[in-house]
PDB file of N, CA and C in Angstrom:
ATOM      1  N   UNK A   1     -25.720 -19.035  14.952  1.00  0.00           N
ATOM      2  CA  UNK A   1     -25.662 -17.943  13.985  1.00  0.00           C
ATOM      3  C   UNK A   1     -24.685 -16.852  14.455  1.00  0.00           C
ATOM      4  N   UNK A   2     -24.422 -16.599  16.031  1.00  0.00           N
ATOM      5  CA  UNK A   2     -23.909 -15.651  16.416  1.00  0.00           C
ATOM      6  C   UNK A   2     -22.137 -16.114  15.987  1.00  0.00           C
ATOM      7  N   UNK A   3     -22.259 -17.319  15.817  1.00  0.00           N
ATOM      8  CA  UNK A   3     -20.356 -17.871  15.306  1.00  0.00           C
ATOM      9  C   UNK A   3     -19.994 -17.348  14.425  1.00  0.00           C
ATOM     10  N   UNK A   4     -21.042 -17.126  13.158  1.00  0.00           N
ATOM     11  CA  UNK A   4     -20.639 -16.664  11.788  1.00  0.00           C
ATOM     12  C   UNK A   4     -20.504 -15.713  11.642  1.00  0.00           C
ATOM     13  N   UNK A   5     -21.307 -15.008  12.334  1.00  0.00           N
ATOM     14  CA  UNK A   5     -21.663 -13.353  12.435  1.00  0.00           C
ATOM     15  C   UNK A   5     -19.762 -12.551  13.104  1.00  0.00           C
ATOM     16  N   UNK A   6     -19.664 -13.728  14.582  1.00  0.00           N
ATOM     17  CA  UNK A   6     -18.149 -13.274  14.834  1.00  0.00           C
ATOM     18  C   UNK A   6     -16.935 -13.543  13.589  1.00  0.00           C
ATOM     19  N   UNK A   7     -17.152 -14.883  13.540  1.00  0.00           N
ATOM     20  CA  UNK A   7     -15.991 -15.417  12.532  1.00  0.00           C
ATOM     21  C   UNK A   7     -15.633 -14.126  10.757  1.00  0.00           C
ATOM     22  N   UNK A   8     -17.413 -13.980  11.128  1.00  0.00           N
ATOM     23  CA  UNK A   8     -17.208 -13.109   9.582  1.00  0.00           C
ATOM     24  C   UNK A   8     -16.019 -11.520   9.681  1.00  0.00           C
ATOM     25  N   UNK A   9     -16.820 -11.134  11.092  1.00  0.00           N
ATOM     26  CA  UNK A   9     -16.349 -10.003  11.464  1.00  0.00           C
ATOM     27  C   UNK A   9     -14.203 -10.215  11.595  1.00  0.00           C
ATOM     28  N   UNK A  10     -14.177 -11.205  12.452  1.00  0.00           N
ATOM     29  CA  UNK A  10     -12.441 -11.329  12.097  1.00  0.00           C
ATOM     30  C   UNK A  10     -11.917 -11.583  10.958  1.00  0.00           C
ATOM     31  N   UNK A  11     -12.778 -12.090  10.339  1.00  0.00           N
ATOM     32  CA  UNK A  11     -12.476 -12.342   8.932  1.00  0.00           C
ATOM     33  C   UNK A  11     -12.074 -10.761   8.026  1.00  0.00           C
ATOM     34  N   UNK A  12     -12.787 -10.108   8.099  1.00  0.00           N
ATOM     35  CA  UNK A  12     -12.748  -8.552   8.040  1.00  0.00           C
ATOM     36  C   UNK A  12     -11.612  -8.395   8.338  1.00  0.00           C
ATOM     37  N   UNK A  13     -11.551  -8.243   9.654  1.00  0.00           N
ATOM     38  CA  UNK A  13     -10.716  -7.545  10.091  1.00  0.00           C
ATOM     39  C   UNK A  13      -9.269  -8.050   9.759  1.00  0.00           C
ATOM     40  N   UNK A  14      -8.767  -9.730   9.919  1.00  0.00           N
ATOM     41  CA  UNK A  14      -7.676  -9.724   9.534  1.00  0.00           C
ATOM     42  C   UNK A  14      -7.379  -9.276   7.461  1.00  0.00           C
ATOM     43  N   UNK A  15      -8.382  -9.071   6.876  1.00  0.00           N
ATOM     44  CA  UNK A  15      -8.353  -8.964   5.486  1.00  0.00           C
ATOM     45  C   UNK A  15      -7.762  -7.628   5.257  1.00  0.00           C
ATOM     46  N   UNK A  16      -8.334  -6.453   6.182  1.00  0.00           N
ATOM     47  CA  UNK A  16      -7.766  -5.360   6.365  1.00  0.00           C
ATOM     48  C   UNK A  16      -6.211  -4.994   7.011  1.00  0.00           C
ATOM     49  N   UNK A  17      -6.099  -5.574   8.058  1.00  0.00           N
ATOM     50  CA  UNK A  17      -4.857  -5.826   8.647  1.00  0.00           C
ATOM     51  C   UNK A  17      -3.812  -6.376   7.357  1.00  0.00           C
ATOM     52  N   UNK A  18      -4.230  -7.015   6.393  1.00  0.00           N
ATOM     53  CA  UNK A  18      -3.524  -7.838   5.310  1.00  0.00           C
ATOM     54  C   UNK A  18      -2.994  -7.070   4.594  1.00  0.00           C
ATOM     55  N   UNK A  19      -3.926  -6.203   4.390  1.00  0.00           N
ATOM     56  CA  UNK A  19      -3.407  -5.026   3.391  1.00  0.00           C
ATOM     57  C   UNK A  19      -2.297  -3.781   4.090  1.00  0.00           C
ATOM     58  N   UNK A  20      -2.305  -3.833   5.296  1.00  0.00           N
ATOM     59  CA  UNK A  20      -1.117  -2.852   6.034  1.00  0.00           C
ATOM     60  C   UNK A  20       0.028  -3.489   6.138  1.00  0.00           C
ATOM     61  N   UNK A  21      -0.139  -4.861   6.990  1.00  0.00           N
ATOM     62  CA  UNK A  21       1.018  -5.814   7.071  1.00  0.00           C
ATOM     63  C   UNK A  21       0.662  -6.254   6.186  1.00  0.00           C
ATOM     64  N   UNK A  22       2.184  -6.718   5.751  1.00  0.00           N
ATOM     65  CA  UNK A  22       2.220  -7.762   4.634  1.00  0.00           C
ATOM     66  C   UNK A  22       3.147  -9.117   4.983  1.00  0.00           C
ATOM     67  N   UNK A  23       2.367 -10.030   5.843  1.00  0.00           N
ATOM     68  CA  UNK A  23       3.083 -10.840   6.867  1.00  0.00           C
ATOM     69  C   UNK A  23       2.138 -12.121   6.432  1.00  0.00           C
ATOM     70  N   UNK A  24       3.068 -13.021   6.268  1.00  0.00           N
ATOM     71  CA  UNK A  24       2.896 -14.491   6.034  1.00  0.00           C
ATOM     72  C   UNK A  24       1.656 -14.940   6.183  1.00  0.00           C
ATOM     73  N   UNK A  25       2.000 -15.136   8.069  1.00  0.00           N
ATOM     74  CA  UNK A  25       1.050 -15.428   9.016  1.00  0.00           C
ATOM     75  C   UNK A  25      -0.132 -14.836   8.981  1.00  0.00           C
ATOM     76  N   UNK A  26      -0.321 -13.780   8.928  1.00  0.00           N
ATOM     77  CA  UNK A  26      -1.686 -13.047   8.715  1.00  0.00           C
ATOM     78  C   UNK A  26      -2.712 -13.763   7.446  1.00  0.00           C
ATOM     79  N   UNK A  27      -1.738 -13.675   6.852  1.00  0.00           N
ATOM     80  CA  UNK A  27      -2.275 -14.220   4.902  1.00  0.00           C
ATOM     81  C   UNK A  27      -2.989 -16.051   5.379  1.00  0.00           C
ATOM     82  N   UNK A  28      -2.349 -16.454   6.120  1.00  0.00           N
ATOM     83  CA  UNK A  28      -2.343 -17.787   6.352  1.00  0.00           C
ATOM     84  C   UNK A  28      -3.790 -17.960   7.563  1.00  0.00           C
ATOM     85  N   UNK A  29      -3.567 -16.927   8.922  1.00  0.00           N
ATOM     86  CA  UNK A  29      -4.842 -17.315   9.332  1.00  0.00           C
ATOM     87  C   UNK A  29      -5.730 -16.656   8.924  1.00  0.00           C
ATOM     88  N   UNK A  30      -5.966 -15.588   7.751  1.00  0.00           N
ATOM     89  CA  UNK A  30      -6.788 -14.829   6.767  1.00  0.00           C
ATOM     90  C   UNK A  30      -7.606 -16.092   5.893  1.00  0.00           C
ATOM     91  N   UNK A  31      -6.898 -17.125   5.222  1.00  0.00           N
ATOM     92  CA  UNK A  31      -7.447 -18.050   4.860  1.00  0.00           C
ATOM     93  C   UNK A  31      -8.106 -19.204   5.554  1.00  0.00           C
ATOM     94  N   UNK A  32      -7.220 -19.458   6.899  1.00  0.00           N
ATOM     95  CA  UNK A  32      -7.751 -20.268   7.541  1.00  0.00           C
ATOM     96  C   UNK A  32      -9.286 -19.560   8.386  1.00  0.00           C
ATOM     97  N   UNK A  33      -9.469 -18.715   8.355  1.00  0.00           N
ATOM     98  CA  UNK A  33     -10.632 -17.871   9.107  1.00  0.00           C
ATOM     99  C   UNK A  33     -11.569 -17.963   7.546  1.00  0.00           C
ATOM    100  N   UNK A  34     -11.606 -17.855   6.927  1.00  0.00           N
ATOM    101  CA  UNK A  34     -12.165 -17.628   5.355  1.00  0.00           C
ATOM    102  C   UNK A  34     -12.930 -19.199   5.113  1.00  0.00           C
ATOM    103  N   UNK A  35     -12.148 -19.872   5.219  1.00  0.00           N
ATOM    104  CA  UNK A  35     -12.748 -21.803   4.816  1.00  0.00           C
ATOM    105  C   UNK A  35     -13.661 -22.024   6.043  1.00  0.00           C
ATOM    106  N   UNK A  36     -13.193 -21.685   7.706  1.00  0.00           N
ATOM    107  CA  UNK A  36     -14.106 -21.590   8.847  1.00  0.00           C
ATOM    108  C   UNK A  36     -14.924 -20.787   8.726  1.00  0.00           C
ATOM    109  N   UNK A  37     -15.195 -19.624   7.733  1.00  0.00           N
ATOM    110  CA  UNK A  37     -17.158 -18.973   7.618  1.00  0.00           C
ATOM    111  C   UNK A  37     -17.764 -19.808   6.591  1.00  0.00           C
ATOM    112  N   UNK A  38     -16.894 -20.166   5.674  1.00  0.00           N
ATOM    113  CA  UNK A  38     -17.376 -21.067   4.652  1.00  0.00           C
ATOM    114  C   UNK A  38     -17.983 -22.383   4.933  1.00  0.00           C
ATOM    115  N   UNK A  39     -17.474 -22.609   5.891  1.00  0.00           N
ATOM    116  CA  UNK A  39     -17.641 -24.321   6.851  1.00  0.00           C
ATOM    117  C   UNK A  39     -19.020 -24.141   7.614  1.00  0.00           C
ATOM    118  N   UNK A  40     -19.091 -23.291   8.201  1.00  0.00           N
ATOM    119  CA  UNK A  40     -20.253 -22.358   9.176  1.00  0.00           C
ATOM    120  C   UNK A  40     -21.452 -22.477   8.500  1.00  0.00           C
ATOM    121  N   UNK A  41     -21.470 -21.794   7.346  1.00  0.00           N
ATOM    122  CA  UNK A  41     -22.218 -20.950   6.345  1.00  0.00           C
ATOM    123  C   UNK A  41     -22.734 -22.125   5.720  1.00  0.00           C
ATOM    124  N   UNK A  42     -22.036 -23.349   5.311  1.00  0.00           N
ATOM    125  CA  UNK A  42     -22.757 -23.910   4.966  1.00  0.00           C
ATOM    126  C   UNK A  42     -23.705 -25.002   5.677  1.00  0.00           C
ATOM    127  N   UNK A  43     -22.979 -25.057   7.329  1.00  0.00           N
ATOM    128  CA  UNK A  43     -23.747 -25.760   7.964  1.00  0.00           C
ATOM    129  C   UNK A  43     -24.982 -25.190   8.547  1.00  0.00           C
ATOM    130  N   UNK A  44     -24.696 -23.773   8.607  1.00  0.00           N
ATOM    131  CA  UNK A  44     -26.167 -23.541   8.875  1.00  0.00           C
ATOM    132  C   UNK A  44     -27.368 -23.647   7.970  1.00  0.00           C
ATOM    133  N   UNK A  45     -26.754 -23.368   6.570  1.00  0.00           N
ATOM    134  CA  UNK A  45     -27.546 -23.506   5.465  1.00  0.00           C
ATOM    135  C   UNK A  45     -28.189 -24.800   5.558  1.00  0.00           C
ATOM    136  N   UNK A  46     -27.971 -25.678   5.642  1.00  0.00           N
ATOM    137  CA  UNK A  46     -28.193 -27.126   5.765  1.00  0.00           C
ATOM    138  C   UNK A  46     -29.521 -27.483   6.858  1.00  0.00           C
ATOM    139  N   UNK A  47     -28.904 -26.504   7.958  1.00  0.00           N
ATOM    140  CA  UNK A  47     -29.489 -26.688   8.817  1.00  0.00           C
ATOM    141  C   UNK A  47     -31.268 -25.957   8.383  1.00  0.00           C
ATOM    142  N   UNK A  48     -30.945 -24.981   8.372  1.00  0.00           N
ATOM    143  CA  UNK A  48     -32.477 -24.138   7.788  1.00  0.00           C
ATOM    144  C   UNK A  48     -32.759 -24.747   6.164  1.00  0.00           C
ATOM    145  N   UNK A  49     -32.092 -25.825   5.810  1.00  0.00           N
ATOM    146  CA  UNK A  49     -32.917 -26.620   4.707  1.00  0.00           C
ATOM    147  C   UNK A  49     -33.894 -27.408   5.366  1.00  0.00           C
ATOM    148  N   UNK A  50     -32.988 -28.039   6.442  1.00  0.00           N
ATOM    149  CA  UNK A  50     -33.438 -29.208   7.291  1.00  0.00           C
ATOM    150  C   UNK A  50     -34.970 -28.849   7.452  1.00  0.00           C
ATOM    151  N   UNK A  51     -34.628 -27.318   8.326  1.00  0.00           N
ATOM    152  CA  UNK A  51     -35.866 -27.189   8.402  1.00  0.00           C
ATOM    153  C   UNK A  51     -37.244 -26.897   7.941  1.00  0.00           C
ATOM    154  N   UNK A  52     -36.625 -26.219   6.230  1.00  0.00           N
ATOM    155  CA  UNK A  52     -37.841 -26.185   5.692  1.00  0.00           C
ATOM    156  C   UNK A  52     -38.284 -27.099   5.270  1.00  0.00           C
ATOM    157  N   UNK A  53     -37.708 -27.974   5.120  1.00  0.00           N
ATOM    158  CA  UNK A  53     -38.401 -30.073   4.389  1.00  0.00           C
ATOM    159  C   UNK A  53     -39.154 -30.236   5.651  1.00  0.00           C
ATOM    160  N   UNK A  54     -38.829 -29.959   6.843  1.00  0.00           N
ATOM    161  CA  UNK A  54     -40.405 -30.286   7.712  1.00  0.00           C
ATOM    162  C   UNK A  54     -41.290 -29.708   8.061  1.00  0.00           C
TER     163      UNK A  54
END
């Protein structure tokens, strides 16, 4: 849980950074950080399904 919690937080932060610079690269690992909380988020979800079915 503590991955998502970081990942979310850079996620932030480069979103903000996005809006000062206006640089490719930023935009690019802005998305690539964005699909990795999404990836996270849903595996944990999964995971605390897991666990309520038992």
């Amino acid at each position: 849980m503590e991955k998502l919690i970081v990942w979310s937080v850079i996620d932030v932060l480069l979103f903000v950074s996005r809006s000062f610079f206006d640089s490719k690269l930023i935009s690019l690992v802005f998305v690539f950080c964005t699909i990795w909380v999404f990836v996270l988020f849903v595996g944990y979800a999964i995971q605390a399904f897991d666990c309520l079915k038992k």
